[in-house]
N, C-alpha and C. Protein backbone atom coordinates (compact mmCIF):
# COMPACT_ATOMS: atom_id res chain seq x y z
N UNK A 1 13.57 35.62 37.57
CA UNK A 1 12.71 36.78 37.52
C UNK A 1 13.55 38.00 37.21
N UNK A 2 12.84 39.03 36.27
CA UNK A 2 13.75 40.30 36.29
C UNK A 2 12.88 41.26 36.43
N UNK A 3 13.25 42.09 36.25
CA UNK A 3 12.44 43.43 36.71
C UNK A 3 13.47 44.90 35.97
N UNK A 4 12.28 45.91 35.67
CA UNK A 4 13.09 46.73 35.47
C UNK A 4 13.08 48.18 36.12
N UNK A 5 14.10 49.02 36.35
CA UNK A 5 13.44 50.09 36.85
C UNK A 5 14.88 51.32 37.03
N UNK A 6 14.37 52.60 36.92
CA UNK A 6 15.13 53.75 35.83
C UNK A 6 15.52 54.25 37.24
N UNK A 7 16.68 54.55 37.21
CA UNK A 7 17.96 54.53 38.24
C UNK A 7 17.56 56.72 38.93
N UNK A 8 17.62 57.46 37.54
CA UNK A 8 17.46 58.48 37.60
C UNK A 8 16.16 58.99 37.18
N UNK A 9 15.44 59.67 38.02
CA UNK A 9 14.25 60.28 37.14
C UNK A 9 14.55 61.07 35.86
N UNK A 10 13.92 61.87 35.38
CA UNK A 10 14.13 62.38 34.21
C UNK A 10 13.56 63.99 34.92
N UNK A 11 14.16 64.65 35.23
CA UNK A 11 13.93 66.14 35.18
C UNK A 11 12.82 66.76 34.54
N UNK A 12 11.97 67.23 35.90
CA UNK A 12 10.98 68.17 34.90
C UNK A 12 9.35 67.39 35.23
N UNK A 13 10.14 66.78 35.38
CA UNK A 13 8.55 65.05 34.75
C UNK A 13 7.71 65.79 36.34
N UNK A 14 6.34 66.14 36.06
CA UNK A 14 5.22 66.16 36.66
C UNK A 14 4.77 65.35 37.53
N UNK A 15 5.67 64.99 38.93
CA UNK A 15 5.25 64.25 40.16
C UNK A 15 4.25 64.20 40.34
N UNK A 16 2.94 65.50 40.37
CA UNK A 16 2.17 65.58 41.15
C UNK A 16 0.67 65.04 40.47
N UNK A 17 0.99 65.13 38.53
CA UNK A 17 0.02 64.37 38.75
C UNK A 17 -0.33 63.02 38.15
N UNK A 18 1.43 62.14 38.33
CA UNK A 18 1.62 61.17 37.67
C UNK A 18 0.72 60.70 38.63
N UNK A 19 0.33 58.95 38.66
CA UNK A 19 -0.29 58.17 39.69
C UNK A 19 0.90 57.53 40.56
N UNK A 20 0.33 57.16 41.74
CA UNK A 20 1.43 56.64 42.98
C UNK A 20 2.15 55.67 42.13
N UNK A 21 2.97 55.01 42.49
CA UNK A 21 3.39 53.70 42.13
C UNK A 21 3.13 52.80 43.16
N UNK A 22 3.11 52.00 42.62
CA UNK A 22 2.77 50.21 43.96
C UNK A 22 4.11 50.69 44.29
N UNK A 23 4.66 49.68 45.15
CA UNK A 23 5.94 49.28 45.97
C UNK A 23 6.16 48.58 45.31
N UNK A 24 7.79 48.07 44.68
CA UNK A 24 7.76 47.48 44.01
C UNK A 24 7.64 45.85 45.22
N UNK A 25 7.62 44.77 44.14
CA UNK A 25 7.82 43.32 45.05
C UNK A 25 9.51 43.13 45.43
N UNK A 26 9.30 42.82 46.52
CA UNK A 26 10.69 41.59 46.68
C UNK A 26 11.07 40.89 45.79
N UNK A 27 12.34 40.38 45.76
CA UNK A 27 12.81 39.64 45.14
C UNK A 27 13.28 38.47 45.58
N UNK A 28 13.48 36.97 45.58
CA UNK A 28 14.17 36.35 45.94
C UNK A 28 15.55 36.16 45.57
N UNK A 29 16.02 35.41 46.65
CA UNK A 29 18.13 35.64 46.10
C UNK A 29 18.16 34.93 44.85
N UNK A 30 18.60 35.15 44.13
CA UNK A 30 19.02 34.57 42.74
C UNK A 30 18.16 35.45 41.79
N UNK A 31 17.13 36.12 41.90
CA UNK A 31 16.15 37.03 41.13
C UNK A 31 17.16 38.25 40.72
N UNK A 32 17.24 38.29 39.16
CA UNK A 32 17.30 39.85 38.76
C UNK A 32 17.28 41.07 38.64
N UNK A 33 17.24 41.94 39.01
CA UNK A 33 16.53 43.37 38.94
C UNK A 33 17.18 43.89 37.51
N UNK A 34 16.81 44.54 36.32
CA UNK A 34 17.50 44.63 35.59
C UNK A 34 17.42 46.86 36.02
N UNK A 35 18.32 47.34 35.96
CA UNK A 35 18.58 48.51 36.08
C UNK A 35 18.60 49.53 34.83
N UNK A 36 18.24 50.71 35.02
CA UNK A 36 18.24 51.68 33.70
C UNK A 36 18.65 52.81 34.16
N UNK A 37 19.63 53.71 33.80
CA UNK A 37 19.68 55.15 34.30
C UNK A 37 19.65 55.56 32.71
N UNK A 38 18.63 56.56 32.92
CA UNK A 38 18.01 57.08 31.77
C UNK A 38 18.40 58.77 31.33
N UNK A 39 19.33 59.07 32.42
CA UNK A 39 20.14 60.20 32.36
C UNK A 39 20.54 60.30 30.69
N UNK A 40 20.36 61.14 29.70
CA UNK A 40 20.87 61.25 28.52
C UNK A 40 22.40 61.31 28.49
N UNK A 41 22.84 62.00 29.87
CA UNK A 41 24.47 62.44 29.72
C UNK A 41 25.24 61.28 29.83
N UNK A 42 24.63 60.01 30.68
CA UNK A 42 25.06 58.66 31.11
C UNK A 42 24.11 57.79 31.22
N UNK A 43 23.81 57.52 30.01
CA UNK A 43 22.85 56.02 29.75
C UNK A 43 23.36 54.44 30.62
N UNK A 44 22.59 53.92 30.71
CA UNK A 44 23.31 52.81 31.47
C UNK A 44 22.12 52.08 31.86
N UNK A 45 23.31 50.18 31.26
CA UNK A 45 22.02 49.34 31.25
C UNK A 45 22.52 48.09 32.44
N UNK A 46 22.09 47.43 33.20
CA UNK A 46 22.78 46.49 34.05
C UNK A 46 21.97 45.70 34.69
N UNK A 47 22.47 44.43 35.23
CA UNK A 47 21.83 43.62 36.41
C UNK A 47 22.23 43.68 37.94
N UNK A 48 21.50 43.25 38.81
CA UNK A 48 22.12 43.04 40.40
C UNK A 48 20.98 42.52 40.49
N UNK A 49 22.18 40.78 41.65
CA UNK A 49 21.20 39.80 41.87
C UNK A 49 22.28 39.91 43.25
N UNK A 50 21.25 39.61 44.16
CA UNK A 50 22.09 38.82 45.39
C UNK A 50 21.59 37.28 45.40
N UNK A 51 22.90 36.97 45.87
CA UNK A 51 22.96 35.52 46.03
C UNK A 51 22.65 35.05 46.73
N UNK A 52 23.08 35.09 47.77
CA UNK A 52 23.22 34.31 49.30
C UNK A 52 23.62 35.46 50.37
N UNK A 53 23.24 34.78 51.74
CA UNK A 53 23.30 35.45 52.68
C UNK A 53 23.98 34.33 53.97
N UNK A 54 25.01 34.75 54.71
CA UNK A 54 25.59 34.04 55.98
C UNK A 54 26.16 35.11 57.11
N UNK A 55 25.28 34.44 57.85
CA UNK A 55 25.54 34.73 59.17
C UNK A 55 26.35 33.96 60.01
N UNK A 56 27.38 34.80 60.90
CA UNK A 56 28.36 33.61 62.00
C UNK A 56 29.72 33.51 61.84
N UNK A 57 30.19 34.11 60.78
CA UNK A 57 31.54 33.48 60.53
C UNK A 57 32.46 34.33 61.53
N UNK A 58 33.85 33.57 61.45
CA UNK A 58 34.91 34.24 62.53
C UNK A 58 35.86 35.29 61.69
N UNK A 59 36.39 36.19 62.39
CA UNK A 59 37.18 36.76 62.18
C UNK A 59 38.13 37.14 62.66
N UNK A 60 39.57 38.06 62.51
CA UNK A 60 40.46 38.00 63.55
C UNK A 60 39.46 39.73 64.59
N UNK A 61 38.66 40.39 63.18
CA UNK A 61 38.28 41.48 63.94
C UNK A 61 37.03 41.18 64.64
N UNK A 62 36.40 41.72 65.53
CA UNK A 62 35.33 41.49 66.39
C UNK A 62 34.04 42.54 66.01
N UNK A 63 32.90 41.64 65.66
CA UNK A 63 31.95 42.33 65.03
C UNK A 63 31.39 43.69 66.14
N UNK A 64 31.11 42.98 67.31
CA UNK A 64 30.84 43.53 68.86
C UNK A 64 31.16 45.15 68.98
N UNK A 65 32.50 44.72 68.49
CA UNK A 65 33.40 45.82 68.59
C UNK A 65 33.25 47.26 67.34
N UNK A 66 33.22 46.41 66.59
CA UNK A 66 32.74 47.74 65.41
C UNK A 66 31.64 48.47 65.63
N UNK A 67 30.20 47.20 65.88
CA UNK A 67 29.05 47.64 66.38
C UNK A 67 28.96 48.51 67.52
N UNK A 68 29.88 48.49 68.31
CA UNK A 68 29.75 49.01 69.95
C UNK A 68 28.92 48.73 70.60
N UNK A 69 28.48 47.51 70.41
CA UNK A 69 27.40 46.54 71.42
C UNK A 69 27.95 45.22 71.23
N UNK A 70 27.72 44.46 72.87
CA UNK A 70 28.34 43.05 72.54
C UNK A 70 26.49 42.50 71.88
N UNK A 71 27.19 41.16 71.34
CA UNK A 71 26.59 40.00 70.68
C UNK A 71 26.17 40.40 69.39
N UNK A 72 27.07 40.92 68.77
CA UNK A 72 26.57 41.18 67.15
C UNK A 72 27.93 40.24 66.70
N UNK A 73 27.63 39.59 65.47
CA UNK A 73 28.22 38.82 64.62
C UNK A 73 29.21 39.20 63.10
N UNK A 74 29.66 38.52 62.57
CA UNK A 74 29.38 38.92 60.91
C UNK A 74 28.82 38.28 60.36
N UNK A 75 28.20 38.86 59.16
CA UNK A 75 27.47 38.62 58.05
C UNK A 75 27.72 38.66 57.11
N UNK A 76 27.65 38.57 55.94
CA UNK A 76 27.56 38.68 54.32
C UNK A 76 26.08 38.02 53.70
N UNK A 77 26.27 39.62 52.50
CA UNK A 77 25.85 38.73 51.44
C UNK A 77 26.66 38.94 50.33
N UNK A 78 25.99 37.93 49.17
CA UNK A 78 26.55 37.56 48.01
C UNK A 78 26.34 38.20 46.93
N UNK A 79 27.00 39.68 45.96
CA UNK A 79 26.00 40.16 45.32
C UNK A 79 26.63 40.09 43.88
N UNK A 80 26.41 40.30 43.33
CA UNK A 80 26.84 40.49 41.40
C UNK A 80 26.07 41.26 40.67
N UNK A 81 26.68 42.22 40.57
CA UNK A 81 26.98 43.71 39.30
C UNK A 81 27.43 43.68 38.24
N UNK A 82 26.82 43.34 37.05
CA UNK A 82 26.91 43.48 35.53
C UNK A 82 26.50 44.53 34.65
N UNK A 83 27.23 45.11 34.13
CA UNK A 83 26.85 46.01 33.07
C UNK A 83 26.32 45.45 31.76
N UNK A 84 25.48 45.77 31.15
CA UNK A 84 24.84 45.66 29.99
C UNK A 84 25.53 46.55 28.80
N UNK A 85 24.98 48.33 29.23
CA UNK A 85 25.40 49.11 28.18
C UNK A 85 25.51 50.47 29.03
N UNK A 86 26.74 51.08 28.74
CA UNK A 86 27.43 52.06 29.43
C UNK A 86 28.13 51.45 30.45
N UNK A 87 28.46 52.70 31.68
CA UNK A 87 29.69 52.45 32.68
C UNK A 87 28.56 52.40 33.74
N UNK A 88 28.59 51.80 34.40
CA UNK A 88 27.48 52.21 36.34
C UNK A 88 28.47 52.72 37.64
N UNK A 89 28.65 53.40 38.23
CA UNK A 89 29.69 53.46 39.33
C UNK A 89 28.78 53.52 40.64
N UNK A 90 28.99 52.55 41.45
CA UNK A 90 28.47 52.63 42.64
C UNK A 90 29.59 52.36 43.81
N UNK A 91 28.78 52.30 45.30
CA UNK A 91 29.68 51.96 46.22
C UNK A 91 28.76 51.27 47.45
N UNK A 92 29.36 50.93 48.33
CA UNK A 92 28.75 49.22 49.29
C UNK A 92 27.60 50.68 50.27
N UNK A 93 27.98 51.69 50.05
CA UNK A 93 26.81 52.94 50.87
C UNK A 93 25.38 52.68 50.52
N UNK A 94 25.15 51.92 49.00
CA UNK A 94 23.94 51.81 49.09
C UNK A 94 23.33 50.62 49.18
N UNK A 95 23.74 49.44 50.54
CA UNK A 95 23.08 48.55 50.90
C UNK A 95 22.72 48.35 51.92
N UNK A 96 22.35 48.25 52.32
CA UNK A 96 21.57 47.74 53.82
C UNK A 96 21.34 46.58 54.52
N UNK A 97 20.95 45.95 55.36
CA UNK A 97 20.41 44.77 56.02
C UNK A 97 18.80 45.41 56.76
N UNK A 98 17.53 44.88 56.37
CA UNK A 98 16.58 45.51 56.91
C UNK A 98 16.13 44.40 57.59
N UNK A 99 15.86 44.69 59.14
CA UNK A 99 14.98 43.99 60.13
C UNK A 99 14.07 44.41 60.43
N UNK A 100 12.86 43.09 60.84
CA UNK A 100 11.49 43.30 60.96
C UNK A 100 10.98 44.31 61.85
N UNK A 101 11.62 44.70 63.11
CA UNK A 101 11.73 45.97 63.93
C UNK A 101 11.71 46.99 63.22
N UNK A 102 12.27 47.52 61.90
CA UNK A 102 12.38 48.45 61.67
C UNK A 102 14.00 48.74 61.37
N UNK A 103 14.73 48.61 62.41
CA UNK A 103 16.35 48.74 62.23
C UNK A 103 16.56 48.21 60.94
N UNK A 104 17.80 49.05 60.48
CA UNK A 104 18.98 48.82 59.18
C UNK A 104 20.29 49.05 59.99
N UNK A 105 20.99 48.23 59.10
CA UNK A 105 22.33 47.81 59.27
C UNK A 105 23.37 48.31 58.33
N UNK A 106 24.05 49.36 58.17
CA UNK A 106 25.04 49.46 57.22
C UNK A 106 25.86 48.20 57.33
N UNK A 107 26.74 48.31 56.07
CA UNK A 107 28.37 47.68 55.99
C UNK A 107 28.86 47.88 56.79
N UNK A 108 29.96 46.93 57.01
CA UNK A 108 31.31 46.92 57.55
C UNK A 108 31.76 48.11 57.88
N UNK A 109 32.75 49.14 57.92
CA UNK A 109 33.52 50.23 57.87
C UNK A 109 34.75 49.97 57.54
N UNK A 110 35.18 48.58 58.07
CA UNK A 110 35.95 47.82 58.22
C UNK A 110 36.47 46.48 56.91
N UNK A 111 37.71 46.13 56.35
CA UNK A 111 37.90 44.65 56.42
C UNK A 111 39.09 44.54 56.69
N UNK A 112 39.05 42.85 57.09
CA UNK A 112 39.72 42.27 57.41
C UNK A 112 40.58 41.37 56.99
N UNK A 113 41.74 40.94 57.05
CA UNK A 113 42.13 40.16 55.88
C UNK A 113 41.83 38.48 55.80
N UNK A 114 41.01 38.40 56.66
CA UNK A 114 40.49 36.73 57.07
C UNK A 114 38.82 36.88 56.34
N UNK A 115 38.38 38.29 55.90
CA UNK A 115 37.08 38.39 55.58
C UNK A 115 36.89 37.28 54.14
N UNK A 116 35.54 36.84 54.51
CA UNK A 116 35.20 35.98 53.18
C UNK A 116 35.56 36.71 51.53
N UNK A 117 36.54 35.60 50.97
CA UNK A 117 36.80 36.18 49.44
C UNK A 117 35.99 35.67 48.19
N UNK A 118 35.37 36.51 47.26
CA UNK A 118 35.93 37.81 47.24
C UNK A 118 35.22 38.41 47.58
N UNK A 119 35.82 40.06 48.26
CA UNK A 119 34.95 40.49 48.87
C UNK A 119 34.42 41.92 47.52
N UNK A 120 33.54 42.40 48.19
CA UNK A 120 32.58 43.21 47.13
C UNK A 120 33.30 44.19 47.05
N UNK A 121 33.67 45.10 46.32
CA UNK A 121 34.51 46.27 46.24
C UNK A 121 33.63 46.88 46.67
N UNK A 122 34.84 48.12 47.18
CA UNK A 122 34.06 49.33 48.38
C UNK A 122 33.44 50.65 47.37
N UNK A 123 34.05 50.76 46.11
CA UNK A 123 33.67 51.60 45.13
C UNK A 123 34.07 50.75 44.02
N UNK A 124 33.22 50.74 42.93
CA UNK A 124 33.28 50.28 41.77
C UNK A 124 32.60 50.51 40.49
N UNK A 125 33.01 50.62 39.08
CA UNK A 125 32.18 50.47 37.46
C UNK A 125 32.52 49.79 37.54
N UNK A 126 31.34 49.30 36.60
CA UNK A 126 30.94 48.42 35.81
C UNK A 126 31.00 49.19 34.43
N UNK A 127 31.09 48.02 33.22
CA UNK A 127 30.90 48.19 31.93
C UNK A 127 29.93 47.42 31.32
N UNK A 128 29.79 47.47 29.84
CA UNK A 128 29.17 46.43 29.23
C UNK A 128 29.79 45.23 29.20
N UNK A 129 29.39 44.20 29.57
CA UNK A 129 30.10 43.28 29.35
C UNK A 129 30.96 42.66 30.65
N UNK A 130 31.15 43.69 31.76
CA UNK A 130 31.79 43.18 33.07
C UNK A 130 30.85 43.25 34.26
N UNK A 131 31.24 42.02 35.21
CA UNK A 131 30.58 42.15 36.23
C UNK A 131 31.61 42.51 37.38
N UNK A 132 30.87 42.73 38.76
CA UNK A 132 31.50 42.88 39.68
C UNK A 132 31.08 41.56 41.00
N UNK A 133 31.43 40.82 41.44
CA UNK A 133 30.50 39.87 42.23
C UNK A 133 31.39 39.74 43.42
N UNK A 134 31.04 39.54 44.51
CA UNK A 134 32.11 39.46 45.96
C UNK A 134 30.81 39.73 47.10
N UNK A 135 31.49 39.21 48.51
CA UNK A 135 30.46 39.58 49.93
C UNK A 135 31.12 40.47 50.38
N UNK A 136 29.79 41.16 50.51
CA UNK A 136 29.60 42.43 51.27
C UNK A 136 29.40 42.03 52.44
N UNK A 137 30.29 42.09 53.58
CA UNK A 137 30.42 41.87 55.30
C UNK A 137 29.73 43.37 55.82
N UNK A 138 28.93 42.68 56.56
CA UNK A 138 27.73 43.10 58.13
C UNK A 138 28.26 43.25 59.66
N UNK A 139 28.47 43.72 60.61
CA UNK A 139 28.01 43.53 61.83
C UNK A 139 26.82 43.60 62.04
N UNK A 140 26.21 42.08 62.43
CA UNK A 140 24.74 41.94 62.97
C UNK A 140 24.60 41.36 64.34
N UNK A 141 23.39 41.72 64.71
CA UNK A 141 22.96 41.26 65.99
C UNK A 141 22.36 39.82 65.88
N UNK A 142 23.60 39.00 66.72
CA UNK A 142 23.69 37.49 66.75
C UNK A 142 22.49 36.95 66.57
N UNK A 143 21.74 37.36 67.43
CA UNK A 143 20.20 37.07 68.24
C UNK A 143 18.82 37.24 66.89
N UNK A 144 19.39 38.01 65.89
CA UNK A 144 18.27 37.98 64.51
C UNK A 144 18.90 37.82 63.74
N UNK A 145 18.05 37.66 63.08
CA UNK A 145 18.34 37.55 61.40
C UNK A 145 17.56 38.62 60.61
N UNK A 146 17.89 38.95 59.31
CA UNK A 146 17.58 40.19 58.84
C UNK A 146 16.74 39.81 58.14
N UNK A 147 15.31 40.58 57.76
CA UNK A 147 14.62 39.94 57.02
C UNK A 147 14.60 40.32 55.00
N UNK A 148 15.44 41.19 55.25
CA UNK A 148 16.12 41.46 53.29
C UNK A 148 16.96 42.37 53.63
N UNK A 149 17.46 42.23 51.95
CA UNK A 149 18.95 42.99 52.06
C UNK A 149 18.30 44.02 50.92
N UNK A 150 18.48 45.57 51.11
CA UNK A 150 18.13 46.20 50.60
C UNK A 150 18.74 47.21 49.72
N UNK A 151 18.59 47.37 48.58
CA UNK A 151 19.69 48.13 47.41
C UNK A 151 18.94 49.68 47.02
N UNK A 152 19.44 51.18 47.61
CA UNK A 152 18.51 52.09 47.44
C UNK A 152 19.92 53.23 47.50
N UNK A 153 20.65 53.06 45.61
CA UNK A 153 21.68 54.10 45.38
C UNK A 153 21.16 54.79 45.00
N UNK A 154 21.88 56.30 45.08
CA UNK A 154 21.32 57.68 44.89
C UNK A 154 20.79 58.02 43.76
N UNK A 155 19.40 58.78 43.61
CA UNK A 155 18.41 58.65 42.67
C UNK A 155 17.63 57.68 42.64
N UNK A 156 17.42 57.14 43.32
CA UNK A 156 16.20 55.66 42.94
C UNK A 156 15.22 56.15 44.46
N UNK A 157 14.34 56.19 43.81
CA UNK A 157 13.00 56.66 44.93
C UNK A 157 12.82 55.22 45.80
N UNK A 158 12.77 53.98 45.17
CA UNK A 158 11.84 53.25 46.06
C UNK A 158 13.38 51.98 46.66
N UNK A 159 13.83 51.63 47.20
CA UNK A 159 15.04 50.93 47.57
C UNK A 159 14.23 49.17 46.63
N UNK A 160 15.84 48.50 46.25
CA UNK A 160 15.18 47.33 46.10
C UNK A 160 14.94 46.15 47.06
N UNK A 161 14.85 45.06 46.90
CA UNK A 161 14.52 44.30 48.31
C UNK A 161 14.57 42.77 48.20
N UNK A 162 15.87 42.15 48.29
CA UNK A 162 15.76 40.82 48.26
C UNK A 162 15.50 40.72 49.94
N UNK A 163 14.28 39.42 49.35
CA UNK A 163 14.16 38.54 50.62
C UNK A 163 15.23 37.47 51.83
N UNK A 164 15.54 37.60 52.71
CA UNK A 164 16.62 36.77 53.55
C UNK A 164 15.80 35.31 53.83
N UNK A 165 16.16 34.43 53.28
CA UNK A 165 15.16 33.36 53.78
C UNK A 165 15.96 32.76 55.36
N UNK A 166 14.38 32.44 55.76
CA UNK A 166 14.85 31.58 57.31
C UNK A 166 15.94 30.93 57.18
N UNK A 167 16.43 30.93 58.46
CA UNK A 167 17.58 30.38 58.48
C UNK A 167 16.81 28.25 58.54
């Protein structure tokens, strides 16, 4: 599945009496989103798919501890950043872990050198033609699971939303 949708609004453009937009749908892991920033000064064409998602793994650092609550874990997911046409520069600030409560979960703050490889760069471009792919590590609360992992970098009104399937 792909999907498309324009990174930057376009200045000027009449909010008030365009029509709402739906929300966009979820995505499942392996699903597409294809990306557009429509900025004239920095055009830019790209994909992001997440892959996979794991919860549990060990580390020498302690998830507990970052979190400042005991029984939180680590996590990852699996994501991949391709450029199409132009440069994209992002960073791991615009992902999330969203639970059915309501709570989000930033990143890490943290890595470690036992963390699952490779891991996602903390700032990164993309080009045409290159991707970026690696896990992005979580402190989560042992006790749930998250119900999507959510992608909402600066300028994009509506966040995107892969689904976490049951464990």
């Amino acid at each position: 599945m792909t999907s498309a949708q324009t990174v930057i609004a376009t200045p000027g453009a009449d909010e008030a009496s365009a029509p709402a937009p739906s929300a966009p749908k979820p995505f499942a892991f392996g699903d597409t989103w294809k990306l557009n920033n429509v900025d004239p000064a920095k055009p830019f064409e790209g994909k992001l798919t997440v892959l996979g998602y794991k919860q549990g793994f060990t580390s020498v650092g302690k998830a507990d501890e970052e979190a400042g609550a005991p029984g939180y874990v680590w996590a990852y997911t699996d994501l991949k950043l391709c450029g199409v046409k132009g440069s994209y520069t992002d960073n791991t600030t615009s992902w999330t872990l969203y639970y059915s409560d309501g709570s989000r979960i930033s990143p890490s703050g943290t890595t470690y050198g036992d963390f699952p490889k490779p891991e996602f760069p903390f700032e990164i471009t993309v080009t045409a033609g290159k991707c970026a792919r690696g896990k992005l590590v979580f402190p989560v609360p042992g006790d749930k699971r998250p119900e999507s992992v959510l992608y909402k970098p600066e300028g994009l009104d509506e966040p995107r939303e892969w689904t976490v399937p049951k464990a």
